[in-house]
C-alpha atoms as a PDB file:
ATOM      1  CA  UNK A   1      42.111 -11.372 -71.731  1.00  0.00           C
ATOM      2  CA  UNK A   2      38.766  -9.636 -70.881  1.00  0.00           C
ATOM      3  CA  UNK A   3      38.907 -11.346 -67.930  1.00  0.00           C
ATOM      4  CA  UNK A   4      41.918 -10.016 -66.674  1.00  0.00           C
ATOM      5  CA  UNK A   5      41.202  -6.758 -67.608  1.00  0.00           C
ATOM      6  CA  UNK A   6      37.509  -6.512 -65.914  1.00  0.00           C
ATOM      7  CA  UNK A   7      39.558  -8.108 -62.510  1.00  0.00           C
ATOM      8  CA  UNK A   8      42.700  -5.024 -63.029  1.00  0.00           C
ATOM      9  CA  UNK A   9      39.268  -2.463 -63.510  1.00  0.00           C
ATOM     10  CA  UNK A  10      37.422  -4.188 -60.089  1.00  0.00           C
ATOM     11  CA  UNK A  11      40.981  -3.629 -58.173  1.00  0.00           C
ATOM     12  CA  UNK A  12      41.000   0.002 -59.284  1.00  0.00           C
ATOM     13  CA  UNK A  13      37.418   0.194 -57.880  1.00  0.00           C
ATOM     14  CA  UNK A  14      38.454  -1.534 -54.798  1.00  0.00           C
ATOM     15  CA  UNK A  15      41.310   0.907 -54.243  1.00  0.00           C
ATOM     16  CA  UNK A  16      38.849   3.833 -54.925  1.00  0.00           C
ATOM     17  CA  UNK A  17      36.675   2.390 -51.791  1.00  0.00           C
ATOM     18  CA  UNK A  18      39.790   2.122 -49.755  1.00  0.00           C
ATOM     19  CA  UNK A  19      40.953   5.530 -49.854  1.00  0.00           C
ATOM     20  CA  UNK A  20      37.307   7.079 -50.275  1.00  0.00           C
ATOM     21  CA  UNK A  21      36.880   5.409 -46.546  1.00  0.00           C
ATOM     22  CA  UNK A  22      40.577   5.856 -45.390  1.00  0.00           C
ATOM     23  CA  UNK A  23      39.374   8.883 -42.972  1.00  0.00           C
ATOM     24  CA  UNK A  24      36.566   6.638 -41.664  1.00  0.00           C
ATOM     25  CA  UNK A  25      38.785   3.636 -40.638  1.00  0.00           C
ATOM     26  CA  UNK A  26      41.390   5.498 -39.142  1.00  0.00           C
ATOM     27  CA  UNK A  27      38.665   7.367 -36.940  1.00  0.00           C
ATOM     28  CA  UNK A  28      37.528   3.827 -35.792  1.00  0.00           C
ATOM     29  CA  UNK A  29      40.708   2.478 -35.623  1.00  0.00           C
ATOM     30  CA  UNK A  30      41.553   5.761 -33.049  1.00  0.00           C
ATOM     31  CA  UNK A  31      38.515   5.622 -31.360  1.00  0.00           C
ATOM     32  CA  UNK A  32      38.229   1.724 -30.912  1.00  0.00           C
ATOM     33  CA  UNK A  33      41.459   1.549 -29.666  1.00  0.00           C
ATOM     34  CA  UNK A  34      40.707   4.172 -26.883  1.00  0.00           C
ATOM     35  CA  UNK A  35      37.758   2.245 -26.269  1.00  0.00           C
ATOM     36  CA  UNK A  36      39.289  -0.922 -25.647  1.00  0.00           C
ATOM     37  CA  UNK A  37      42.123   0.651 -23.524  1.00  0.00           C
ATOM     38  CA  UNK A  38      39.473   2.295 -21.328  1.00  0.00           C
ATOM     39  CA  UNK A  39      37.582  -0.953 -21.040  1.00  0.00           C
ATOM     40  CA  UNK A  40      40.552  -3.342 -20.258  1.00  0.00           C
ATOM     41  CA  UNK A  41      42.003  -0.967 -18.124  1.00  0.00           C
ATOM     42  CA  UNK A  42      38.821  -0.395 -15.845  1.00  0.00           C
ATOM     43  CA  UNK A  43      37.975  -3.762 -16.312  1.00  0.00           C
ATOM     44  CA  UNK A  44      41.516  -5.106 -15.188  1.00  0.00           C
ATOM     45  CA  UNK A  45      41.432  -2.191 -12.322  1.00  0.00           C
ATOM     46  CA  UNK A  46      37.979  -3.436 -11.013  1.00  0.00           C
ATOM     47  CA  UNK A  47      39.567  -7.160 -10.763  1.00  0.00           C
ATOM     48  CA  UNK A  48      42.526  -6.706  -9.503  1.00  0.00           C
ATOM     49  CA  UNK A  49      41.666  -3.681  -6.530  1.00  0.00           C
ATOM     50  CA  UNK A  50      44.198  -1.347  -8.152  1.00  0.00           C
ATOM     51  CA  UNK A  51      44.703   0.783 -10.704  1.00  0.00           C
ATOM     52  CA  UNK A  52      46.243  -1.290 -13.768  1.00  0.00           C
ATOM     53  CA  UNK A  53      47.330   0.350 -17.081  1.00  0.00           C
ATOM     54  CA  UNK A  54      46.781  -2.095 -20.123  1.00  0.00           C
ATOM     55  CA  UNK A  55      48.423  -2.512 -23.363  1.00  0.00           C
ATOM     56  CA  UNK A  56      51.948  -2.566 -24.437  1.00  0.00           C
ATOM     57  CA  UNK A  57      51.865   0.864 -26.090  1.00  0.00           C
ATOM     58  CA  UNK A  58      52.804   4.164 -24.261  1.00  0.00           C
ATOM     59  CA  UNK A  59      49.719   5.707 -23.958  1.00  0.00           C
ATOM     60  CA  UNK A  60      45.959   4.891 -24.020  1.00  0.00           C
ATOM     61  CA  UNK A  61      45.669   2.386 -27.289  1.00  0.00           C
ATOM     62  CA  UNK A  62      45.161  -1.085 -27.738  1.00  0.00           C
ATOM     63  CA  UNK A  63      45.601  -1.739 -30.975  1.00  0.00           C
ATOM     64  CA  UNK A  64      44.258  -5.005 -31.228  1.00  0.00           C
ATOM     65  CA  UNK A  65      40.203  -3.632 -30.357  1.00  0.00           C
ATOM     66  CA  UNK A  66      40.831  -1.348 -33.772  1.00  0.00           C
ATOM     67  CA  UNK A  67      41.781  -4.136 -35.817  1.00  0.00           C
ATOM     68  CA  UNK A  68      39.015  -5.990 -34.364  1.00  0.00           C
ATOM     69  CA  UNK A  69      36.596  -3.222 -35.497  1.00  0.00           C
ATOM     70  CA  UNK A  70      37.907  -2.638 -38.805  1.00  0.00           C
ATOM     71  CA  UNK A  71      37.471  -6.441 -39.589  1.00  0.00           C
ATOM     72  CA  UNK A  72      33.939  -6.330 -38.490  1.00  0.00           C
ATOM     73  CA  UNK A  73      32.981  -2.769 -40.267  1.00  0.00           C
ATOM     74  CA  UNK A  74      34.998  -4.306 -43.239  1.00  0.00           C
ATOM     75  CA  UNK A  75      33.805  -7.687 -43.269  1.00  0.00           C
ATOM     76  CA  UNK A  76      30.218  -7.759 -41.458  1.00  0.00           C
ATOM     77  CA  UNK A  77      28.903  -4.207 -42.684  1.00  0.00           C
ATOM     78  CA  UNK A  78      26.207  -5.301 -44.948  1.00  0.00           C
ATOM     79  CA  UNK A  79      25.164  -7.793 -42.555  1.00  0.00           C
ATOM     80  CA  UNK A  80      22.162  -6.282 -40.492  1.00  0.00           C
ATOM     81  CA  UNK A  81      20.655  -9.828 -38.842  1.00  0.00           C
ATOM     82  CA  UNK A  82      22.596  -9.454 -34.799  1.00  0.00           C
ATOM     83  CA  UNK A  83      22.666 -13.026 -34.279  1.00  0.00           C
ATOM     84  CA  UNK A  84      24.549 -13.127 -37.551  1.00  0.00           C
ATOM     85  CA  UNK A  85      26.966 -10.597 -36.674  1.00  0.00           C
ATOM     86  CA  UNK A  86      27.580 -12.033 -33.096  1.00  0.00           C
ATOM     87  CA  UNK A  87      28.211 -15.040 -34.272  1.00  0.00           C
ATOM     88  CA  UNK A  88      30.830 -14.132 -36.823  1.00  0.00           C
ATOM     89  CA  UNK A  89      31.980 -10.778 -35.015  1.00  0.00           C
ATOM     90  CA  UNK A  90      32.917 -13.045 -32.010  1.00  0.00           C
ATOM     91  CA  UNK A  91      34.191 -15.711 -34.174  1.00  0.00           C
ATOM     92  CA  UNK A  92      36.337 -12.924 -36.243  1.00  0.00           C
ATOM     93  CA  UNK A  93      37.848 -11.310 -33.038  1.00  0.00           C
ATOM     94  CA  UNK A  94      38.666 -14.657 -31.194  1.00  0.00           C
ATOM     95  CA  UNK A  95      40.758 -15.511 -34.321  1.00  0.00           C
ATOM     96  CA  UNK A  96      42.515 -12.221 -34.181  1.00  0.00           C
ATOM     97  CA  UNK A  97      43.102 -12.224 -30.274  1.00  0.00           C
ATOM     98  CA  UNK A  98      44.524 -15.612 -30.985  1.00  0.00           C
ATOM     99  CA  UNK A  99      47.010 -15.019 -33.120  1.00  0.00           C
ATOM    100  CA  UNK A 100      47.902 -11.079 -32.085  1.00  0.00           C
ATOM    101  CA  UNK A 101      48.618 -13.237 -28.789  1.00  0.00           C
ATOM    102  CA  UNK A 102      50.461 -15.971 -30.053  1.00  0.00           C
ATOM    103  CA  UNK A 103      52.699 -13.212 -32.105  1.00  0.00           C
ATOM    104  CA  UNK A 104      53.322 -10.836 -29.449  1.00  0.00           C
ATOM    105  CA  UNK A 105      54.420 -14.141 -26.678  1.00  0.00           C
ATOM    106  CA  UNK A 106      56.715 -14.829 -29.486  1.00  0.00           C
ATOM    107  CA  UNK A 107      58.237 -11.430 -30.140  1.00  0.00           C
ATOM    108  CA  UNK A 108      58.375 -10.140 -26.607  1.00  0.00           C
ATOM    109  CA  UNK A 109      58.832 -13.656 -24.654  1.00  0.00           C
ATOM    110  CA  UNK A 110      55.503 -12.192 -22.800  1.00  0.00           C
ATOM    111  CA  UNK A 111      51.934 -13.070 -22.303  1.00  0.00           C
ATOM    112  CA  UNK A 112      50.321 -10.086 -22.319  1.00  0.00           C
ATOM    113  CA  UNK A 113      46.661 -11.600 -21.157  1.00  0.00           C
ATOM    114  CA  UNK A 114      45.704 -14.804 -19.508  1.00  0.00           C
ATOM    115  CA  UNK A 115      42.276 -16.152 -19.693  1.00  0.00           C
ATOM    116  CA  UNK A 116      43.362 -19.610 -18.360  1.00  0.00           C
ATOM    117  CA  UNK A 117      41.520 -19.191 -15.385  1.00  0.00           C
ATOM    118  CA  UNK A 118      38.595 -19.712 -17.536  1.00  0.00           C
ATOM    119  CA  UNK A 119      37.124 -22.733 -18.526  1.00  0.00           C
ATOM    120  CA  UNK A 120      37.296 -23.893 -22.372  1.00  0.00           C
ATOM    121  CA  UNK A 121      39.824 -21.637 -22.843  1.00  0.00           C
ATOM    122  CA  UNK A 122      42.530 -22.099 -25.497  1.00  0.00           C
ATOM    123  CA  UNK A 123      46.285 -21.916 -24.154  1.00  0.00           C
ATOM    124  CA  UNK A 124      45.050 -19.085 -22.131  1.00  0.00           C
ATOM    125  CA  UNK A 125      44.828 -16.769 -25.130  1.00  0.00           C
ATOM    126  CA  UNK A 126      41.136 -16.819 -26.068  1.00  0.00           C
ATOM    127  CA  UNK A 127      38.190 -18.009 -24.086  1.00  0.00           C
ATOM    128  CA  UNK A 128      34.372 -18.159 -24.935  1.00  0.00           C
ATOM    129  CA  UNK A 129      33.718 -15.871 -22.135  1.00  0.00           C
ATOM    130  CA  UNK A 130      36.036 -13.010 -24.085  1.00  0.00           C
ATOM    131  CA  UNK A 131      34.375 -14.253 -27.430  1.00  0.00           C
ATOM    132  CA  UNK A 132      30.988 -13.595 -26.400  1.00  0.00           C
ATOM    133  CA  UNK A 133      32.040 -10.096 -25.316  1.00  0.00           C
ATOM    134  CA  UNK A 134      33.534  -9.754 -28.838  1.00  0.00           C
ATOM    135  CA  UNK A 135      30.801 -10.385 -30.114  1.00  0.00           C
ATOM    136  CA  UNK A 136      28.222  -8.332 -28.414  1.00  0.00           C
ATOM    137  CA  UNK A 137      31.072  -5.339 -29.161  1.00  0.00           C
ATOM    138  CA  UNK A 138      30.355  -6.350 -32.658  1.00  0.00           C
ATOM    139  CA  UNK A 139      26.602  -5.778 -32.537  1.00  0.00           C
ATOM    140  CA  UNK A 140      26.882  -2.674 -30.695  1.00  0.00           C
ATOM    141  CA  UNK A 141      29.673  -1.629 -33.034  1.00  0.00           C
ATOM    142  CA  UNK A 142      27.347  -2.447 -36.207  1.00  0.00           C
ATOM    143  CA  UNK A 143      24.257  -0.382 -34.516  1.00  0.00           C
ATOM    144  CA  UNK A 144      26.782   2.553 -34.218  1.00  0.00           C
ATOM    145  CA  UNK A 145      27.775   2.367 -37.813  1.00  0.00           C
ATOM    146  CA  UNK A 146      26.346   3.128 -40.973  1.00  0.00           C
ATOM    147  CA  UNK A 147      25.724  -0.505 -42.373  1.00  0.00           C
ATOM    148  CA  UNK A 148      26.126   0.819 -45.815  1.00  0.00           C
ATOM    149  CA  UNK A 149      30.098   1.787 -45.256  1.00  0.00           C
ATOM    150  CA  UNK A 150      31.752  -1.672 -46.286  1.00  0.00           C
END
């Protein structure tokens, strides 16, 4: 019984941090996903000798970059060792560029990006080239944010 109730009281705290940083993660979330918009679409324009708007959304958002950094400030906050966080930020994003991927060829019959042209990649979706940019994203990210937050 005590035990149930201590778990109910460290939900209630949980839900306290959640809202208490609410504003926070949807600033990242905004910002992040700007970010990676900008970045894919330069990137992509760069590549391919034209301009070439990225994403699925109207307008300049890819989602997918602020889940990324919500997952690292969430998860990898307290860590402060970059190695650690590079490791485990790359790991982290690969997993969700994996299976945002996999979801959205399912839903739309699409593949929105293609890293089969690189080698080691996995169906085309994720590639250690892209995780190794995740991660340094994640210790950037992690120097730009108060390690305390999480």
């Amino acid at each position: 019984m005590t035990e149930t109730l201590s778990t109910l009281f460290e939900l209630d705290k949980n839900i306290e941090l959640f809202v208490q940083h609410l504003p926070q993660m949807v600033i990242i979330f905004a910002l992040i996903s700007l970010g990676g918009w900008v970045y894919e679409t330069i990137y992509c324009s760069v590549v391919e000798g034209e301009f070439t708007k990225r994403g699925f959304l109207f307008g300049p958002s890819c989602p997918i970059y602020g889940i990324g950094a919500l997952a690292v400030w969430l998860v990898l906050g307290q860590i402060s060792n970059p190695f650690i966080v590079f490791l485990i930020g790359g790991s982290l994003a690969t997993v969700i560029e994996y299976s945002t991927g996999l979801f959205l060829e399912r839903r739309f019959k699409k593949k929105w990006w293609d890293y089969s042209m690189f080698k080691f990649n996995l169906h085309g979706r994720v590639c250690p080239q892209a995780s190794a940019v995740f991660g340094a994203f994640s210790v950037v990210f992690g120097l730009c944010t108060d390690s305390n937050n999480a």
